[in-house]
C-alpha atoms as a PDB file:
ATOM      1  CA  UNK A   1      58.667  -4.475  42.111  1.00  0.00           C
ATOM      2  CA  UNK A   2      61.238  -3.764  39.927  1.00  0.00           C
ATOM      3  CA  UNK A   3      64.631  -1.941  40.208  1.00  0.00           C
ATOM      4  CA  UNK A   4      67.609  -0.690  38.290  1.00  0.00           C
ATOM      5  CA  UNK A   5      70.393   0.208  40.618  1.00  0.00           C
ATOM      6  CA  UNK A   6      74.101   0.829  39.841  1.00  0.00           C
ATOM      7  CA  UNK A   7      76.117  -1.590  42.007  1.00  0.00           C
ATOM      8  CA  UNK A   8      78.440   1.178  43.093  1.00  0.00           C
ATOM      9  CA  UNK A   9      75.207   2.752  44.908  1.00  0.00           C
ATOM     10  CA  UNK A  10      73.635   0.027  45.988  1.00  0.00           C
ATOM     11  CA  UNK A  11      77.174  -0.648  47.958  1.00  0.00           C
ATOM     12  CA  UNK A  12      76.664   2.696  49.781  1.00  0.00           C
ATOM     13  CA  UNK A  13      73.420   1.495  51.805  1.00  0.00           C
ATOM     14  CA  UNK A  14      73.602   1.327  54.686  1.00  0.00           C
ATOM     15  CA  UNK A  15      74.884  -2.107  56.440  1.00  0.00           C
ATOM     16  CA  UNK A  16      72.762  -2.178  60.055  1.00  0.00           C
ATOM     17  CA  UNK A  17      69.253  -2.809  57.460  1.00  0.00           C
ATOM     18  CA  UNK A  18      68.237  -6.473  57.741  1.00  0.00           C
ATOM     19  CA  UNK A  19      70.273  -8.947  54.484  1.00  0.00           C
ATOM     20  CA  UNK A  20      66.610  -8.738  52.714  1.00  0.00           C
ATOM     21  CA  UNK A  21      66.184  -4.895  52.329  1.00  0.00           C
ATOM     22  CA  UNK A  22      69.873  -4.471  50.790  1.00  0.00           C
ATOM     23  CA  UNK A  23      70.116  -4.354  47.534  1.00  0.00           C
ATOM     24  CA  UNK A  24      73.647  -5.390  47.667  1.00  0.00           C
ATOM     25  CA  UNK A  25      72.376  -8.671  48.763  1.00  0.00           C
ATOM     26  CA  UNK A  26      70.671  -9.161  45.349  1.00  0.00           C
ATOM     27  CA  UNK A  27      73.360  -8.332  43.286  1.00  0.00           C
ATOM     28  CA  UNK A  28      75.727 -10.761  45.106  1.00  0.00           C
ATOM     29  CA  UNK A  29      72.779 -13.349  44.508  1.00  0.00           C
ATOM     30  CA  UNK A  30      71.951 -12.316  40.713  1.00  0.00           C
ATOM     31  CA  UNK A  31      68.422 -11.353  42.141  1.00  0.00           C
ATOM     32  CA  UNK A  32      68.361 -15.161  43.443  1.00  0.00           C
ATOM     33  CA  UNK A  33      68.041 -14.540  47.236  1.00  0.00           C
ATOM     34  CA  UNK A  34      64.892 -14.667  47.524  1.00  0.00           C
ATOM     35  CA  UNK A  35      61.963 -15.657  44.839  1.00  0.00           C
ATOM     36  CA  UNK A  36      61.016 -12.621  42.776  1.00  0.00           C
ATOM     37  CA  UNK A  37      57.728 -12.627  41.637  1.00  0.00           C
ATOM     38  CA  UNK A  38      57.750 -13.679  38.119  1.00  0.00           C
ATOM     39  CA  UNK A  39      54.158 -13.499  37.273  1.00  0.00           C
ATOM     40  CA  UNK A  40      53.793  -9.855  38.035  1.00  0.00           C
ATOM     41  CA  UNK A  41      57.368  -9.148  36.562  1.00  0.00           C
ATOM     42  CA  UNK A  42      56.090 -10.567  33.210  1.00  0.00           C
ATOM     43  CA  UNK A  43      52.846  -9.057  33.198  1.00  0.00           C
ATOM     44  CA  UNK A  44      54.276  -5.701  33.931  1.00  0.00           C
ATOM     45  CA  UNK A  45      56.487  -6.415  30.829  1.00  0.00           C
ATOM     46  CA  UNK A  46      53.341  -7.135  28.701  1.00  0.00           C
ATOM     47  CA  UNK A  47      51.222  -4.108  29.207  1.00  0.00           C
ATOM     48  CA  UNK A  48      54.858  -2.080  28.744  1.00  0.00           C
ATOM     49  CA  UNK A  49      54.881  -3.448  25.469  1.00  0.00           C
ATOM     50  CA  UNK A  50      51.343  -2.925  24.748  1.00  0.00           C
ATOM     51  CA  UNK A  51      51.527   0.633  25.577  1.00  0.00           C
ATOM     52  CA  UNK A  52      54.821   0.664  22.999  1.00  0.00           C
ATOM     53  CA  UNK A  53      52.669  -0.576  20.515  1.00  0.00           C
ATOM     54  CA  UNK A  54      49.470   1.586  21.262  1.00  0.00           C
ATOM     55  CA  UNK A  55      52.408   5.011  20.210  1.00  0.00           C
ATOM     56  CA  UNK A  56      53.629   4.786  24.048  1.00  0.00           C
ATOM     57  CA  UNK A  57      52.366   7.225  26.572  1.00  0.00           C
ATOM     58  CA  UNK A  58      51.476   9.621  24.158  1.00  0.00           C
ATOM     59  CA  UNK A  59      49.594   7.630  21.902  1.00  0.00           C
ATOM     60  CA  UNK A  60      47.998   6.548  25.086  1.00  0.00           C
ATOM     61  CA  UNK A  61      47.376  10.260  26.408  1.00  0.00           C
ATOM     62  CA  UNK A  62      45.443  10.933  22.749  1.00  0.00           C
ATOM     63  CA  UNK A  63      43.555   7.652  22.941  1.00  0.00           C
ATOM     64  CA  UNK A  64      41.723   8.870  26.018  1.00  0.00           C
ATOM     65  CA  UNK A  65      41.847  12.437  25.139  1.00  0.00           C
ATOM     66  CA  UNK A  66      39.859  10.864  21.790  1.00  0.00           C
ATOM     67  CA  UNK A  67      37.037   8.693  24.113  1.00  0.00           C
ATOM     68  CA  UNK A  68      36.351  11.701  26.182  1.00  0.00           C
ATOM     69  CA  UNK A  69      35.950  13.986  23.346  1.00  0.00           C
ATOM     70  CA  UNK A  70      33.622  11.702  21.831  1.00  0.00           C
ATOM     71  CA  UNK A  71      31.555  11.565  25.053  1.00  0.00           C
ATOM     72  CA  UNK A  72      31.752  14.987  26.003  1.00  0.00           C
ATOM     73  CA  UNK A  73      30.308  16.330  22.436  1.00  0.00           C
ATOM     74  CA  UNK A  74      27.521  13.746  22.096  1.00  0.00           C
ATOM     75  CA  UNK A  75      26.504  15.131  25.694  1.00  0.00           C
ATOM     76  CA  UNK A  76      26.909  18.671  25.000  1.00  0.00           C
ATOM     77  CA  UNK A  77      25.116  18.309  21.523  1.00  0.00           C
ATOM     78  CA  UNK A  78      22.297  16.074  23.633  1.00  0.00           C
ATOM     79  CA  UNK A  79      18.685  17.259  24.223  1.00  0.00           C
ATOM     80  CA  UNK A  80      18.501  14.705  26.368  1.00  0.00           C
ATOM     81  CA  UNK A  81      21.928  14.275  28.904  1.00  0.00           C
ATOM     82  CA  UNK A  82      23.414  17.295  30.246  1.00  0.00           C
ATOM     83  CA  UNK A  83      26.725  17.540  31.627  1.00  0.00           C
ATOM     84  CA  UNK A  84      27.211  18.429  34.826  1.00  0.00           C
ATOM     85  CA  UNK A  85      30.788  20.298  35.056  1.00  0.00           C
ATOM     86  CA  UNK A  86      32.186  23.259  33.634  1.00  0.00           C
ATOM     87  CA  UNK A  87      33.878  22.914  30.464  1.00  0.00           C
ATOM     88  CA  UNK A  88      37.217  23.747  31.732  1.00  0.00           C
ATOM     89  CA  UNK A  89      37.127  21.898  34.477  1.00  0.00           C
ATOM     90  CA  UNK A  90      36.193  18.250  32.992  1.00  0.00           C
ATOM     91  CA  UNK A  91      38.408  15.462  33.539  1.00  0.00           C
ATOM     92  CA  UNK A  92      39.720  12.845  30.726  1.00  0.00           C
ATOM     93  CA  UNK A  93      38.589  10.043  33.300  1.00  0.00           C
ATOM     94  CA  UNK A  94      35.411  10.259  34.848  1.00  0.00           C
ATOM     95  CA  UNK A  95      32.521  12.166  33.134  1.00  0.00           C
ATOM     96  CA  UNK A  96      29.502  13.068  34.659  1.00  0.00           C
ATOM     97  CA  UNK A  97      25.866  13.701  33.519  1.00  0.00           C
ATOM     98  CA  UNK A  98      22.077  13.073  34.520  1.00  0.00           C
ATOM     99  CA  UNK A  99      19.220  12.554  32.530  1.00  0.00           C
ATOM    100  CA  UNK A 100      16.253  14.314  32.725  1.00  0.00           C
ATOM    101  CA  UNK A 101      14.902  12.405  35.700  1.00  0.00           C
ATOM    102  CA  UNK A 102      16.135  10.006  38.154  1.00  0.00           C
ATOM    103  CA  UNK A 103      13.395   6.919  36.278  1.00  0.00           C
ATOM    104  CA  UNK A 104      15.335   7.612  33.041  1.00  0.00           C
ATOM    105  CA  UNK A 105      19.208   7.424  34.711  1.00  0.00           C
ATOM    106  CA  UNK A 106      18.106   4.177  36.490  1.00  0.00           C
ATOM    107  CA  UNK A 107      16.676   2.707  33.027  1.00  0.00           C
ATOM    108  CA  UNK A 108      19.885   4.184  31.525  1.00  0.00           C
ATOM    109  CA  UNK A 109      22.273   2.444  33.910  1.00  0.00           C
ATOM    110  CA  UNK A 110      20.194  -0.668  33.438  1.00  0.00           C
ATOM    111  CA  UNK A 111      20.953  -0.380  29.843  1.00  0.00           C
ATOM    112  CA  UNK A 112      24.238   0.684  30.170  1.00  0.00           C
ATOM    113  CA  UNK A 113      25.082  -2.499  31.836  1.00  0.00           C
ATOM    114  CA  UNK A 114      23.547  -4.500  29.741  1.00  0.00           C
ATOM    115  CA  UNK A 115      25.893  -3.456  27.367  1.00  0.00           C
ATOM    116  CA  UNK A 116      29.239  -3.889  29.851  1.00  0.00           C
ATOM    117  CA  UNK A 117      29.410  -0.503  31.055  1.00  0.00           C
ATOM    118  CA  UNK A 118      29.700  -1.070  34.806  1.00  0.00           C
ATOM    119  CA  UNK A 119      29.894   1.277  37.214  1.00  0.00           C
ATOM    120  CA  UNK A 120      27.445   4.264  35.603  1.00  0.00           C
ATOM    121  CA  UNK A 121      26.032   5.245  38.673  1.00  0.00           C
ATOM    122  CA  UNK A 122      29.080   7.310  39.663  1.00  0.00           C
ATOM    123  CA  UNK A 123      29.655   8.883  43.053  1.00  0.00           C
ATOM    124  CA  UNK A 124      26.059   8.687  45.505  1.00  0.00           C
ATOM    125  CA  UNK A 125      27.268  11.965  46.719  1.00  0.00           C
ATOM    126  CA  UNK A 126      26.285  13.794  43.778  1.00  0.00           C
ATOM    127  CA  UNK A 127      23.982  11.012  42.360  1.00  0.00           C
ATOM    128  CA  UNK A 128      25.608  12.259  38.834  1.00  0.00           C
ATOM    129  CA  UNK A 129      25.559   8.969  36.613  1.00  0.00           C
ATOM    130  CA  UNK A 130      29.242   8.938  35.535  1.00  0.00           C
ATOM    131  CA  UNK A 131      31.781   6.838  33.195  1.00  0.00           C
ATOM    132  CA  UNK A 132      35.298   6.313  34.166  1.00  0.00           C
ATOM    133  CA  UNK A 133      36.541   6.248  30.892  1.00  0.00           C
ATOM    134  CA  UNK A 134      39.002   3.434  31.285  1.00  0.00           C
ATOM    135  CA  UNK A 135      36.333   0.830  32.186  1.00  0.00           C
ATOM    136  CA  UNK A 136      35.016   1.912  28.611  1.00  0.00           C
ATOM    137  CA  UNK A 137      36.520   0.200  25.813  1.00  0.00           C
ATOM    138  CA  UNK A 138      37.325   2.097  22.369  1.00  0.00           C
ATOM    139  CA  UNK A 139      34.558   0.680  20.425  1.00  0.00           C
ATOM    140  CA  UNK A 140      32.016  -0.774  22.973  1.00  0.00           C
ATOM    141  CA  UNK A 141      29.209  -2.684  21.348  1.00  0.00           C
ATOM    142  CA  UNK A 142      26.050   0.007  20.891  1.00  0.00           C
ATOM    143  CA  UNK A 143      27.187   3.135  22.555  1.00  0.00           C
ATOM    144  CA  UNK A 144      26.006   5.840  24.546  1.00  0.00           C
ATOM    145  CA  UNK A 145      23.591   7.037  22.123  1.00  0.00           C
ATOM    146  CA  UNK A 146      22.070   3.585  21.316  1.00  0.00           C
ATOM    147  CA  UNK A 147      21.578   3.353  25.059  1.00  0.00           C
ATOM    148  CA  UNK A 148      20.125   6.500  25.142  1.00  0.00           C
ATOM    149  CA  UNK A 149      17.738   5.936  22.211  1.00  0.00           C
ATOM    150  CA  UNK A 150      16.198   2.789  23.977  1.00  0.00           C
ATOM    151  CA  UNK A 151      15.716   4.804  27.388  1.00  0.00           C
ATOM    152  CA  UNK A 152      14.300   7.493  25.812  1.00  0.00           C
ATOM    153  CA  UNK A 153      12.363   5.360  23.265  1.00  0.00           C
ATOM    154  CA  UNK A 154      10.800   3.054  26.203  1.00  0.00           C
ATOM    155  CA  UNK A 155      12.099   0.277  25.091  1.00  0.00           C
ATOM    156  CA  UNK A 156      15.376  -1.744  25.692  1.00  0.00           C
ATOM    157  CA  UNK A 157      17.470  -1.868  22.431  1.00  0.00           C
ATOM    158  CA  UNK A 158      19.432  -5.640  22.973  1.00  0.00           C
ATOM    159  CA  UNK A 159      22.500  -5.783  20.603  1.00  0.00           C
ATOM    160  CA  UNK A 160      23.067  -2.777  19.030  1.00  0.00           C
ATOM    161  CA  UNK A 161      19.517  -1.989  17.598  1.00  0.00           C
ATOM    162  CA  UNK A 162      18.722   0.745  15.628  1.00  0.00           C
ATOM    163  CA  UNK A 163      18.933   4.272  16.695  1.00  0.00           C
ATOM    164  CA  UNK A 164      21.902   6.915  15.359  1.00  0.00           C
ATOM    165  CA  UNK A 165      24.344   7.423  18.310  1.00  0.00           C
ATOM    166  CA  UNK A 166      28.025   6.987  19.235  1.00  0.00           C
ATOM    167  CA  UNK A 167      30.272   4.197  19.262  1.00  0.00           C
ATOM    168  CA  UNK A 168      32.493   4.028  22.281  1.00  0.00           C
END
């Protein structure tokens, strides 16, 4: 955890809570009462400065808004997948489809995690396969219509075969 606190009102805490949960103990000790946790303090600075160099939250917002785009129009343009939400009602972080049959969504998931995708086979409740777009990287080696070309081909297409599709 991390905190930024004026001293003037971390003084007005109140007194009775235990030495450890003021934070007027901490300034007193320049953060040195107890052990902060370093590790997660400098990882948290890390991915800060990753998302400052990706264009910050907003070049992070149109990153995904970019992957789910891409997914939703090869689906909607698919003879194959169909989408199963409305339009205006699809989120930027899990997308949901079937295939024409439940045979062809196993082979798909099969495929899919061949590939790294884990996760496809989305909520049981719905039995909808689904991708939570953050476990799918920008440009993920053969994408969803390269899977979907070796399901719908019969065949498994290892590494990227042929077959047009997206790259996710």
């Amino acid at each position: 955890m991390l905190v930024i606190i004026r001293k003037d009102l971390a003084e007005t805490g109140p007194k009775t809570l235990p030495t450890m949960l003021q934070y007027r103990t901490f300034i007193a000790e320049n953060s040195l009462y107890n052990t902060p946790p370093t590790m997660g303090i400098y990882l948290v600075g890390e991915v800060f400065k990753w998302i400052q160099s990706q264009g910050g939250l907003a070049g992070m917002a149109e990153h995904n808004a970019a992957k789910a785009r891409l997914l939703y129009d090869y689906i909607d343009a698919s003879d194959f997948f169909r989408g199963t939400v409305q339009s205006d009602s699809r989120s930027q972080m899990n997308v949901c489809f079937r295939a024409p049959t439940e045979e062809l969504e196993t082979k798909f998931i099969g495929e899919a995690t061949k590939r790294g995708w884990t996760g496809s086979r989305g909520i049981e409740r719905g039995r909808d396969a689904s991708e939570h777009l953050q476990r799918v990287p920008a440009r993920c080696g053969g994408g969803l219509g390269r899977i979907h070309e070796g399901v719908r081909a019969g065949e498994p297409r290892g590494g990227g075969g042929g077959g047009a599709g997206v790259e996710l």
